[in-house]
Protein backbone atom coordinates (compact mmCIF):
# COMPACT_ATOMS: atom_id res chain seq x y z
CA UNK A 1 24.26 -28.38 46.91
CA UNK A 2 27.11 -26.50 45.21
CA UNK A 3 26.35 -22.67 43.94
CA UNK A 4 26.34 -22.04 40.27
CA UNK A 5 28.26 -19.54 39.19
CA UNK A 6 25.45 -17.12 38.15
CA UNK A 7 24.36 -18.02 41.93
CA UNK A 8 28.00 -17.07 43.27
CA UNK A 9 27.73 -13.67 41.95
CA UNK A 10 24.19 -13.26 42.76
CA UNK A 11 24.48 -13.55 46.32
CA UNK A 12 28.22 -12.73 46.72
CA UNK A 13 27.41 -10.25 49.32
CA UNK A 14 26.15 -13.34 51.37
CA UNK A 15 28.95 -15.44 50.31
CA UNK A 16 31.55 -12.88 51.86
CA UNK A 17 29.76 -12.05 54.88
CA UNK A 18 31.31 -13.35 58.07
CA UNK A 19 29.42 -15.29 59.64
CA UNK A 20 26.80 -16.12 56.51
CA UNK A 21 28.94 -17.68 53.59
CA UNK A 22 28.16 -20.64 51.39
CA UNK A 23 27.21 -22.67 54.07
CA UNK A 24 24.33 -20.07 55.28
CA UNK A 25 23.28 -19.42 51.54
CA UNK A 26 23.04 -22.93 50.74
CA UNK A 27 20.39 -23.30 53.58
CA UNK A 28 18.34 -20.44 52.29
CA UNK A 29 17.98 -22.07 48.83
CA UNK A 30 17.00 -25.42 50.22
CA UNK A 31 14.65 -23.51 52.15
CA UNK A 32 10.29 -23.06 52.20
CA UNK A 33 8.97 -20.06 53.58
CA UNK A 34 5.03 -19.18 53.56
CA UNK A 35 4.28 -15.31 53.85
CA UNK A 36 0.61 -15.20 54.79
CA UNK A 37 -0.86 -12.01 52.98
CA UNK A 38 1.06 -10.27 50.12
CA UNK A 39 -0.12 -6.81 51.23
CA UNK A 40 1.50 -4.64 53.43
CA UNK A 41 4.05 -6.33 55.54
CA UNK A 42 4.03 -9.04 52.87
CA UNK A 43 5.60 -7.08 50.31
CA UNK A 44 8.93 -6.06 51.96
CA UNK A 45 9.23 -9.78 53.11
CA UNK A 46 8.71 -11.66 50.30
CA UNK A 47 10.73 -8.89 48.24
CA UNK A 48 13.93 -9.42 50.24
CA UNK A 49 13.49 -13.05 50.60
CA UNK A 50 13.52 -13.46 46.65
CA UNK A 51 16.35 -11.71 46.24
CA UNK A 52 17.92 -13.53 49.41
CA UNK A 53 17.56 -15.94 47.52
CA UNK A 54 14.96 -18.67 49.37
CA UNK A 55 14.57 -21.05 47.57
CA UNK A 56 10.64 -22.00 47.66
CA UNK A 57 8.25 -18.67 48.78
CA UNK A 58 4.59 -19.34 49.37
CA UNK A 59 2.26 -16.84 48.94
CA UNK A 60 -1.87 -17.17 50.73
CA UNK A 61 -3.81 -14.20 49.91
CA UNK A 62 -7.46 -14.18 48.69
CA UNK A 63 -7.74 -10.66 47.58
CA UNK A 64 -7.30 -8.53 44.82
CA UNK A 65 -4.99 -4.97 44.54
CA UNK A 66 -7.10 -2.24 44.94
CA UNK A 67 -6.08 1.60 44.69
CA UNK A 68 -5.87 1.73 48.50
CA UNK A 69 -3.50 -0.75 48.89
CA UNK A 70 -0.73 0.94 46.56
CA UNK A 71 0.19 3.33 49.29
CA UNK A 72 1.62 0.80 51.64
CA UNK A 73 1.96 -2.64 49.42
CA UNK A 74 4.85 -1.48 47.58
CA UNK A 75 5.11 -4.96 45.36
CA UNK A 76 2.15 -4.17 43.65
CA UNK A 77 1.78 -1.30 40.91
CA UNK A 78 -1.75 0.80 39.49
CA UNK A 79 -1.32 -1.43 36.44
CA UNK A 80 -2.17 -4.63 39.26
CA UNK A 81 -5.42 -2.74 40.50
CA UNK A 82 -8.05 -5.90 39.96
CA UNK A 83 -5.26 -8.17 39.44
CA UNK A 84 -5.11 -11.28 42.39
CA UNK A 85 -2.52 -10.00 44.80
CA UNK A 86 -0.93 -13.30 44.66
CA UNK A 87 -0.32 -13.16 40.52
CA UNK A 88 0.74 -9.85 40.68
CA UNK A 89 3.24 -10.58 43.01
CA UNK A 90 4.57 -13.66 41.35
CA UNK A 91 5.40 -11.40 38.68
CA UNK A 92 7.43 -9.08 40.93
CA UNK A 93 9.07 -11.92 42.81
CA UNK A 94 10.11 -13.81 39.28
CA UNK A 95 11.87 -10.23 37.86
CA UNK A 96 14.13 -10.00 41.32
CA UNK A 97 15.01 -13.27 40.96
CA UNK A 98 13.88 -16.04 38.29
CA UNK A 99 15.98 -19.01 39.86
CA UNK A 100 13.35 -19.11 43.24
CA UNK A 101 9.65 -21.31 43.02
CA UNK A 102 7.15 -19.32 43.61
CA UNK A 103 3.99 -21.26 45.06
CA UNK A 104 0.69 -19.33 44.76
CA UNK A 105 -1.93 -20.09 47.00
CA UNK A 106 -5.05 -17.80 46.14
CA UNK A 107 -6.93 -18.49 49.80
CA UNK A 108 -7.64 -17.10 52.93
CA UNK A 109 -6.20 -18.91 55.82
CA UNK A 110 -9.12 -20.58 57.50
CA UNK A 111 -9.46 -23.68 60.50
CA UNK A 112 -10.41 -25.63 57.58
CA UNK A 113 -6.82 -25.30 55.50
CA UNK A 114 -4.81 -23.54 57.67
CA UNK A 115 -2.91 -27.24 58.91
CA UNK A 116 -2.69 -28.19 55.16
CA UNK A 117 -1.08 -24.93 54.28
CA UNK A 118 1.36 -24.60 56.23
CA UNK A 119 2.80 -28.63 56.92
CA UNK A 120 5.29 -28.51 53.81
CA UNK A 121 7.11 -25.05 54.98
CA UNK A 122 10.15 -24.40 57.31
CA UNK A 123 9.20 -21.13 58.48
CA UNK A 124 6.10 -18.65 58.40
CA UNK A 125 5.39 -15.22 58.56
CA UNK A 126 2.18 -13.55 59.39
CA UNK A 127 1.66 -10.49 57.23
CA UNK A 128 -1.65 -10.04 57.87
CA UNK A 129 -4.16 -7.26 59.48
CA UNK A 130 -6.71 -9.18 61.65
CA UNK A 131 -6.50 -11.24 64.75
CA UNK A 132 -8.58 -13.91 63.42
CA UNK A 133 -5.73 -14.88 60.71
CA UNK A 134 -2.71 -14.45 63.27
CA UNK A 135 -4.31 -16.34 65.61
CA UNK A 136 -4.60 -19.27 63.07
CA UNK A 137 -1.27 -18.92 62.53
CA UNK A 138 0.21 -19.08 65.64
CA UNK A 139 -2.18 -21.70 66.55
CA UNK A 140 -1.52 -23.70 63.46
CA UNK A 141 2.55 -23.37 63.50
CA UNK A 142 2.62 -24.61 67.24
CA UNK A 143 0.64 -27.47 66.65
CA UNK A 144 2.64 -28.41 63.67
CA UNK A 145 6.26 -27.52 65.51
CA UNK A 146 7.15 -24.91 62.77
CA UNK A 147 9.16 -21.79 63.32
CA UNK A 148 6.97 -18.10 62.37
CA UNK A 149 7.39 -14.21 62.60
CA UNK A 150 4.12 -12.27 63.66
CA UNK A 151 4.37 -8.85 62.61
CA UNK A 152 1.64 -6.07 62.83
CA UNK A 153 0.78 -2.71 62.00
CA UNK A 154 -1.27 0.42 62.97
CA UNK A 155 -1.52 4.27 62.46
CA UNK A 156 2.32 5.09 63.31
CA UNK A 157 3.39 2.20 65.24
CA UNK A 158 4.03 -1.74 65.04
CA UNK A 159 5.96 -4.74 66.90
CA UNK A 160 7.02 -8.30 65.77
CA UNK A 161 8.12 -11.57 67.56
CA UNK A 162 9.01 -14.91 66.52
CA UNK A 163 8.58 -18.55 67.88
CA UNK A 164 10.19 -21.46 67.25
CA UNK A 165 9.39 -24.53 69.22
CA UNK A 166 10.21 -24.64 73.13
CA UNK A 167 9.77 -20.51 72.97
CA UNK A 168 6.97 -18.47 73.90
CA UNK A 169 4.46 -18.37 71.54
CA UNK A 170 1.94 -15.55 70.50
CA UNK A 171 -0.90 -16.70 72.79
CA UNK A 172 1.93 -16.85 75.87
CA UNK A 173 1.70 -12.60 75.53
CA UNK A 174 -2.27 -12.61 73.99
CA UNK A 175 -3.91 -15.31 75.15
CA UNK A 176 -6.79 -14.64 74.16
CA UNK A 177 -7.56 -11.87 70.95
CA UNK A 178 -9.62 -8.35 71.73
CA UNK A 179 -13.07 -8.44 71.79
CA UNK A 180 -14.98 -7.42 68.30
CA UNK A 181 -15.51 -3.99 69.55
CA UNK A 182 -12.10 -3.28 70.92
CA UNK A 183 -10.63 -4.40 67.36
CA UNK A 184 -9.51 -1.45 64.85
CA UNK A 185 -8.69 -2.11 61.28
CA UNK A 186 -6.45 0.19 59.45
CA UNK A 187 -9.17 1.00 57.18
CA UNK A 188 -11.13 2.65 60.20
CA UNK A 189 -7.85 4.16 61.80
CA UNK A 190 -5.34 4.53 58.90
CA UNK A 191 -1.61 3.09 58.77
CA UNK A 192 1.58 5.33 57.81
CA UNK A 193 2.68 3.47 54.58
CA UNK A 194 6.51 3.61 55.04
CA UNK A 195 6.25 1.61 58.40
CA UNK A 196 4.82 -1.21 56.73
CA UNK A 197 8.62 -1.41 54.86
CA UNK A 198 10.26 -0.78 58.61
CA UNK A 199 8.72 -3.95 59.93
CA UNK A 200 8.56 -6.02 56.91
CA UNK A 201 12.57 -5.95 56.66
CA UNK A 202 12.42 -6.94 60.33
CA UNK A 203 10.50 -9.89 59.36
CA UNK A 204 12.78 -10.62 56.48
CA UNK A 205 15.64 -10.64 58.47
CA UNK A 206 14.29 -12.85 61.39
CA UNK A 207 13.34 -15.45 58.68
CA UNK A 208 16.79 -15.14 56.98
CA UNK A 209 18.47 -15.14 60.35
CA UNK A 210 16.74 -18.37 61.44
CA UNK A 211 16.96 -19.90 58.04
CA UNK A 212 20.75 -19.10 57.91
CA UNK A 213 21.85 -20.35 61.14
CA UNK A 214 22.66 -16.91 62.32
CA UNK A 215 22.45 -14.34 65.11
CA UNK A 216 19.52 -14.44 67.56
CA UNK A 217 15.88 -14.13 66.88
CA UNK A 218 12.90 -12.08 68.37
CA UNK A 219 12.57 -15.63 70.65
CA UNK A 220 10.89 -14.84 73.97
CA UNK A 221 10.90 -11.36 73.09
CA UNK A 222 8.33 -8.98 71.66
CA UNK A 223 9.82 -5.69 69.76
CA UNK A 224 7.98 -2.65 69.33
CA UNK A 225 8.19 0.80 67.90
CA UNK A 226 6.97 4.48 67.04
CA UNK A 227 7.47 5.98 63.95
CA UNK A 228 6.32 9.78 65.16
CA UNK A 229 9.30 9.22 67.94
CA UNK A 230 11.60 6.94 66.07
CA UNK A 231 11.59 4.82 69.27
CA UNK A 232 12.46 1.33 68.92
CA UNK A 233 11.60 -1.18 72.09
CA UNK A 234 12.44 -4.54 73.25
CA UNK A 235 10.67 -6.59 75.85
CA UNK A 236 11.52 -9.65 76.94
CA UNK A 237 8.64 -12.52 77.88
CA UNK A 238 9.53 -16.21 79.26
CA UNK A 239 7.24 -18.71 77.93
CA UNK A 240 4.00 -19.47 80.07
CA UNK A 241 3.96 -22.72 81.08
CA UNK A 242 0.55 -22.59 81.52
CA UNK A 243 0.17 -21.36 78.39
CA UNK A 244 -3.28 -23.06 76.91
CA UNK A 245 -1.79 -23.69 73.69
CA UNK A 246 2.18 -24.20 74.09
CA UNK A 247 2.04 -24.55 77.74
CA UNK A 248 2.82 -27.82 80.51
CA UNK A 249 -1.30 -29.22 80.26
CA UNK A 250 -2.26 -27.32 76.64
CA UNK A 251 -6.00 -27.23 76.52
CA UNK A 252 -5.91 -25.61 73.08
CA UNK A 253 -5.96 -29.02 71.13
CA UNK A 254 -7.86 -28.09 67.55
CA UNK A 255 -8.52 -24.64 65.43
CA UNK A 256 -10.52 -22.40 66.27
CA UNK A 257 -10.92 -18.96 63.92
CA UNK A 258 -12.50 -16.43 65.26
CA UNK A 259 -14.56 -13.79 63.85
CA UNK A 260 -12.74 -10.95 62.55
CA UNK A 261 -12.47 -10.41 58.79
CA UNK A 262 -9.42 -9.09 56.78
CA UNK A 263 -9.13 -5.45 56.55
CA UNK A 264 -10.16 -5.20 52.72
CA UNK A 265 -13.25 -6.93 53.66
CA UNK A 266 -14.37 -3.36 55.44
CA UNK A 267 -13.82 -0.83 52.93
């Protein structure tokens, strides 16, 4: 796949880069990426993977923009209020950079479609704000062998790993998610907006790392930080080989979504 010469100036910053160069750009255009949930943590992500240039970004997410979102979900604008988050990000993600396909998939992940969804991408990244959606994910993504980022958020704080087969997955940390009660949404607790754009660029750059062919993920490794202390925090997990889903004798063999709903379901 030879650049264009629009392309060449584009991403000449890529092109230049040691390390990156044609050869890392050319994989990014030939690549799929799914971002599950255009909110929060989806919005940084898919806004630096358009102009990274990706070539195919799905986006899943059922909802519409509402007023409460626009203080954290910086792709959408008060003109998008009532808008599906999915068009109105299309829109955003076509002005950045027209040459990418945008696929829009105007769902909720679910047991039912979650498989489906994801099969045709090379790489996934949970943007989402319930357990019950992250655990499809992860569940999903290691059945299917594909490569994800799980990122979330809360009040002033947030952490992110990635997987890619033969590493530990998200169930090797969590095997199991919080009961019901335990569970707080940021619509009963709140969320610091600005740290939503502090992890989502994380994300982004684990996908365009892996994508690329360089540097080292978040494999086997969970990072966290604080936004009131600024403190950033690696820890490093092997995976457990007696893991239930990923593990030496998996018992986790089918989808199973559990019962936590999205946070815009509890305004």
């Amino acid at each position: 796949m030879e650049l264009t010469s629009t392309q060449k100036q584009r991403y000449n910053r890529h092109l230049i880069l040691d390390g990156f160069g044609k050869e890392g750009q050319q994989r990014l255009l030939q690549s799929k990426v799914l971002i599950v949930g255009a909110g929060g943590l989806g919005s940084p992500v898919s806004l630096y993977l358009a102009a990274a240039g990706v070539g195919t970004l799905g986006i899943a997410d059922g909802d519409q923009v509402s007023l409460t979102n626009l203080q954290r979900q910086v792709i959408h604008t008060t003109p998008d209020v009532g808008r599906p988050k999915v068009d109105s990000a299309e829109e955003k993600l076509k002005a950045i950079n027209p040459d990418i396909n945008i696929v829009k998939h105007e769902i909720y992940l679910s047991e039912d479609n979650a498989l489906e969804l994801i099969r045709p991408y090379d790489f996934v990244i949970d943007g989402t704000d319930n357990f019950a959606t992250k655990y499809l994910v992860n569940d999903a993504c290691v059945m299917l062998q594909k490569s994800f980022c799980m990122g979330g958020i809360s009040k002033y704080a947030g952490q992110v790993m990635t997987h890619s087969p033969g590493t530990a997955c998200y169930r090797c940390l969590f095997p199991e998610p919080p009961a019901i009660s335990e569970v707080e949404t940021c619509a009963m607790v709140g969320v610091l907006g600005s740290i939503a754009g502090m992890l989502g660029t994380v994300q982004a750059t684990e996908a365009i790392k892996y994508l690329a062919g360089v540097g080292e993920p978040l494999f086997n490794a969970l990072l966290t930080f604080d936004a009131l202390t600024m403190n950033w925090q690696r820890f490093e997990f092997p995976k457990n080989e007696g893991c239930a889903l990923c593990g030496n004798h998996p018992t986790i063999t089918r989808l199973k979504e559990y019962a936590f709903q999205p946070c815009s379901k509890k305004k």
